[in-house]
Protein backbone atom coordinates (compact mmCIF):
# COMPACT_ATOMS: atom_id res chain seq x y z
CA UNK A 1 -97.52 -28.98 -83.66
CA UNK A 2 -100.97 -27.55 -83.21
CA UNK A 3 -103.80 -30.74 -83.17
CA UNK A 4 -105.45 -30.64 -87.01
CA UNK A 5 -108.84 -30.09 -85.37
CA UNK A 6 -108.20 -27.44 -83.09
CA UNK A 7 -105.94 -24.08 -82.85
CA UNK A 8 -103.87 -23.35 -79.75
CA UNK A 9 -105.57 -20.31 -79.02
CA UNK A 10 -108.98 -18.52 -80.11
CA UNK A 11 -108.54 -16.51 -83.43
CA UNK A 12 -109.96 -12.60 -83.75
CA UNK A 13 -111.46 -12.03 -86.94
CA UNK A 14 -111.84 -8.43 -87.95
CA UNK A 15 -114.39 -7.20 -90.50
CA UNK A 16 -113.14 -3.41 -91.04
CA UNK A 17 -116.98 -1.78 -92.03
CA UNK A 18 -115.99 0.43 -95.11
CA UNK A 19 -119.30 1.94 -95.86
CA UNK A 20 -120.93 4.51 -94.79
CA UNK A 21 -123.98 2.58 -94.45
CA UNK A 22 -125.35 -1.13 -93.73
CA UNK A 23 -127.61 -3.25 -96.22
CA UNK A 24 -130.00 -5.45 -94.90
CA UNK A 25 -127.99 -8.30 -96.56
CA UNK A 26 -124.46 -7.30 -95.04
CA UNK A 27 -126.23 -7.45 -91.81
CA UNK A 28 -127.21 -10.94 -91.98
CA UNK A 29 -124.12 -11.79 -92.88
CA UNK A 30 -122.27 -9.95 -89.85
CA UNK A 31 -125.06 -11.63 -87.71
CA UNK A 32 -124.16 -14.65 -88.91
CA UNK A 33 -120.13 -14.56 -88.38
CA UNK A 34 -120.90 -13.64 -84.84
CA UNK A 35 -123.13 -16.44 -84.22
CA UNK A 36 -120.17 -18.81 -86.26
CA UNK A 37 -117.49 -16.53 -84.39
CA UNK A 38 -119.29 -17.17 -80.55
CA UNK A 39 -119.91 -20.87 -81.30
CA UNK A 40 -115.95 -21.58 -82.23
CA UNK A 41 -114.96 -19.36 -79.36
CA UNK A 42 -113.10 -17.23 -81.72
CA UNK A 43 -113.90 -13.03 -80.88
CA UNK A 44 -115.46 -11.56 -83.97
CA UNK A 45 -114.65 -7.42 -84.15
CA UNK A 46 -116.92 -4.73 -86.47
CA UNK A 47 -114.57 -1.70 -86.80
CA UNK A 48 -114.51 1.47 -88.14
CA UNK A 49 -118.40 1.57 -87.50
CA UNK A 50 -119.29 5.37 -88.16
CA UNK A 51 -120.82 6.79 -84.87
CA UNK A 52 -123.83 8.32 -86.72
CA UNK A 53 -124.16 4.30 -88.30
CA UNK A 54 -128.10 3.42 -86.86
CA UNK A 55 -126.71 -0.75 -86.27
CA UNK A 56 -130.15 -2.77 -86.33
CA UNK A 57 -131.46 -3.68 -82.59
CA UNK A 58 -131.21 -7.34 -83.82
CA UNK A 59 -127.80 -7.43 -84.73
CA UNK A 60 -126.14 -5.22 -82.13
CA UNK A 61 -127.65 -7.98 -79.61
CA UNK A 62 -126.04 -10.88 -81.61
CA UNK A 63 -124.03 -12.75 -78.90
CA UNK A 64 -120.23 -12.94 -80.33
CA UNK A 65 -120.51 -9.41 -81.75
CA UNK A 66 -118.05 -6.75 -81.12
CA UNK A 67 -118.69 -2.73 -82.21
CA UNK A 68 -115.55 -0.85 -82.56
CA UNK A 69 -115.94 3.17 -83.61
CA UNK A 70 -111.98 2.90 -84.17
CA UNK A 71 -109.93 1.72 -87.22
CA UNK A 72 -108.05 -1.56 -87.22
CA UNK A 73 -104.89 0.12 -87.19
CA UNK A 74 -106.06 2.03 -84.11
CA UNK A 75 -107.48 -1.27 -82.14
CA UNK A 76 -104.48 -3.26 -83.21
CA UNK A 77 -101.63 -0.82 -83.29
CA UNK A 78 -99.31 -2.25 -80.65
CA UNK A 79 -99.93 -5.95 -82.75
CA UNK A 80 -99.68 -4.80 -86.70
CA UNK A 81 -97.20 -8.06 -87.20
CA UNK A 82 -100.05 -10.14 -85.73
CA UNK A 83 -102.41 -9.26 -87.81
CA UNK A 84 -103.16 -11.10 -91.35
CA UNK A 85 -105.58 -8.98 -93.94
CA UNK A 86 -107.41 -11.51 -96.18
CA UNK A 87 -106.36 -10.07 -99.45
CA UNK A 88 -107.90 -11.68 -103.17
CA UNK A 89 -104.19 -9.90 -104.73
CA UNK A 90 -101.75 -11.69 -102.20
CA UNK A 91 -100.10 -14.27 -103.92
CA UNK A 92 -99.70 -16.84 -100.76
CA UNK A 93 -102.99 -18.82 -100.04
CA UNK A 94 -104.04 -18.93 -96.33
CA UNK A 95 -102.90 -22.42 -94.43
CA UNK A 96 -103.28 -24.10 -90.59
CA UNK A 97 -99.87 -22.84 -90.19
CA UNK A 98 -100.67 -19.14 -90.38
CA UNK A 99 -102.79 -19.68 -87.34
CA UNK A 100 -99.56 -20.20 -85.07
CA UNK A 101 -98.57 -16.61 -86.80
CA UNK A 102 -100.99 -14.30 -86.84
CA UNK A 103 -103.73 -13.75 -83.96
CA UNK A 104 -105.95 -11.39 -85.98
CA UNK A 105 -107.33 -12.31 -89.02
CA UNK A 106 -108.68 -9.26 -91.17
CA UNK A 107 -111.35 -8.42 -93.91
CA UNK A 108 -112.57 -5.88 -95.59
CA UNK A 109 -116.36 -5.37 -95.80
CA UNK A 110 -118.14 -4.64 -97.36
CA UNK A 111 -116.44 -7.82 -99.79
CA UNK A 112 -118.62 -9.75 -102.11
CA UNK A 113 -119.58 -6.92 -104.62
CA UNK A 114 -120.50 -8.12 -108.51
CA UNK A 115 -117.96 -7.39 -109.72
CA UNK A 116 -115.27 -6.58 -107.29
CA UNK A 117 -114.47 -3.50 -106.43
CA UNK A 118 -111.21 -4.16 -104.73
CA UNK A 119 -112.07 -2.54 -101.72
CA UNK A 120 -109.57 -4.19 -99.91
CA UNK A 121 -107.09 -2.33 -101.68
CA UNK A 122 -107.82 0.78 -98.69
CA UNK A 123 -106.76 -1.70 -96.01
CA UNK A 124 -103.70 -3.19 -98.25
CA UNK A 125 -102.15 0.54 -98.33
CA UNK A 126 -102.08 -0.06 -94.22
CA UNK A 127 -99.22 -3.16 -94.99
CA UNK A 128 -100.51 -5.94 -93.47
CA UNK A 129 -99.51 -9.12 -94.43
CA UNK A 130 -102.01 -10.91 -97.06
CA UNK A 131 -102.92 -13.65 -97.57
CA UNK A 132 -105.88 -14.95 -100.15
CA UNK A 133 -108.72 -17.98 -99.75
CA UNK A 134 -108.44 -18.93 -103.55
CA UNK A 135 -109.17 -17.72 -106.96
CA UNK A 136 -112.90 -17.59 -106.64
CA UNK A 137 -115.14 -14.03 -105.21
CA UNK A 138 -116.82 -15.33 -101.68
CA UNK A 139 -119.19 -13.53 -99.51
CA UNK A 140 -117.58 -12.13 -95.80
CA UNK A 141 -119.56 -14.36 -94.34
CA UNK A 142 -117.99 -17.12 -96.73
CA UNK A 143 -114.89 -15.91 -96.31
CA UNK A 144 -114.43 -15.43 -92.65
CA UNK A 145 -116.09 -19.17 -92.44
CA UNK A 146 -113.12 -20.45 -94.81
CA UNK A 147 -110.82 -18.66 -92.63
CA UNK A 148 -112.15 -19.88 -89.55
CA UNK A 149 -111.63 -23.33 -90.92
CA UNK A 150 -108.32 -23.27 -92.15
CA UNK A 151 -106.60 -21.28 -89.26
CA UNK A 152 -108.71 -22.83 -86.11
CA UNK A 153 -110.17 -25.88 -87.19
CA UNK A 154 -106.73 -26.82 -89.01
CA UNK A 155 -108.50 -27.90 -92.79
CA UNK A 156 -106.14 -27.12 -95.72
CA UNK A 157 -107.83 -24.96 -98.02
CA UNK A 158 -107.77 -27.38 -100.94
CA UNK A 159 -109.96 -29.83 -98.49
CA UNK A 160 -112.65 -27.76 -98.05
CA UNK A 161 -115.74 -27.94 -100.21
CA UNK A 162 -117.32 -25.69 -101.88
CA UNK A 163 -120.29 -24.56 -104.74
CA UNK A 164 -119.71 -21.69 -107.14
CA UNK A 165 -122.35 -19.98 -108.28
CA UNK A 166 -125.18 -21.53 -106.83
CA UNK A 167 -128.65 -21.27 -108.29
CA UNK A 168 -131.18 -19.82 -105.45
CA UNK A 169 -135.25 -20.21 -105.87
CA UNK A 170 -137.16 -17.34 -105.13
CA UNK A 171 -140.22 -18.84 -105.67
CA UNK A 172 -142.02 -21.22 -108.36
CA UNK A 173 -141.07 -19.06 -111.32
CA UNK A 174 -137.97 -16.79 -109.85
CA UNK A 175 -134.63 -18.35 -109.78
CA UNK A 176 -131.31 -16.17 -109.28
CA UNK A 177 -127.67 -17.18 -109.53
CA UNK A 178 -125.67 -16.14 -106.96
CA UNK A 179 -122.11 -15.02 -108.68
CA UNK A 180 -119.81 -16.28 -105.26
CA UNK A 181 -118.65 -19.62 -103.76
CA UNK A 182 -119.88 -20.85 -101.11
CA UNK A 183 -119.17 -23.51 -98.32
CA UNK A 184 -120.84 -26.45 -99.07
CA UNK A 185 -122.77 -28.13 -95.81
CA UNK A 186 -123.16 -32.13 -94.83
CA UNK A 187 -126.11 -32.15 -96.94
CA UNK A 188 -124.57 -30.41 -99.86
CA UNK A 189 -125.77 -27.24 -100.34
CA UNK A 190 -124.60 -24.01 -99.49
CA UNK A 191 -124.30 -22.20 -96.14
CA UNK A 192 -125.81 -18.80 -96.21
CA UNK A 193 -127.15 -16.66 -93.96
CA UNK A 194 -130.64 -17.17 -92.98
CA UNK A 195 -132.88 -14.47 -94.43
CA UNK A 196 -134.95 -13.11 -91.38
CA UNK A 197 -132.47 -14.04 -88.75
CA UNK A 198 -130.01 -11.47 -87.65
């Protein structure tokens, strides 16, 4: 049995791009999973990034960050039973123990739209085996974070903290509610990516 605070082996986590484009905010959040991804010493993949895709200088020189041109199903074809897609419609919640099954761990991005498209449904077609992080929308930064946690660092899902739906000041008069959950930090609020930091 694997120790509770560490996994055997590094974990790949996959984020398969499925836009045409990239959004400022979707880019701080892939900047931040690499930077998460590097730290943990888990490999953190971008695929199906269109060729004619212009990837900001900043993020495409984010240590941990891997730019793939080819599908999933391409990169990961001689593996497919190794391979877990993160899934909100599976009906099995992720735990430690999936980490001693599957190597790759697979999203769809972009996740996190209000309200969900189920755009994960175009990688469910491919039969992966799903899994799902709860009952609550996260962002695929969020998400990758709570998979990085359960399947490396060994935490049950139920132990991990979280805040839905935080409240975020703009400024003095501007407040926004953000409609995901989040992981909550030490200090109690919740980790986001930094605005201006790729």
């Amino acid at each position: 049995m694997a120790d509770r605070n560490s996994s055997t082996t590094p974990v790949t986590i996959v984020v398969e791009h499925l836009d045409p484009e990239l959004g400022p905010w979707s880019a701080l959040e892939y900047g931040c999973i690499a930077r998460e991804a590097h730290a943990s010493g888990s490999r953190f993949l971008l695929s199906s990034v269109p060729t004619s895709l212009q990837m900001p200088d900043d993020l495409v020189a984010t240590q941990g960050l891997d730019v793939e041109h080819r599908s999933v199903e391409e990169v990961f074809a001689d593996r497919r039973s190794k391979v877990c897609l993160l899934d909100p419609s599976s009906t099995v919640e992720l735990s430690p123990a999936d980490g001693d099954i599957f190597e790759v761990f697979l999203f769809g991005g972009i996740l996190g739209d209000d309200p969900p498209r189920d755009r994960t449904s175009e990688l469910r077609k491919k039969g992966y085996a799903g899994r799902r992080l709860g009952p609550v929308q996260m962002t695929t930064d969020t998400a990758v974070r709570v998979a990085r946690l359960v399947v490396h660092d060994r935490v049950p899902l139920e132990e991990i903290q979280y805040i839905d739906h935080p409240e975020i000041v703009i400024n003095e008069h501007e407040r926004t509610e953000m409609p995901f959950r989040y992981v909550k930090d030490g200090d109690g609020k919740p980790i986001m990516p930094e605005v201006g930091r790729l």
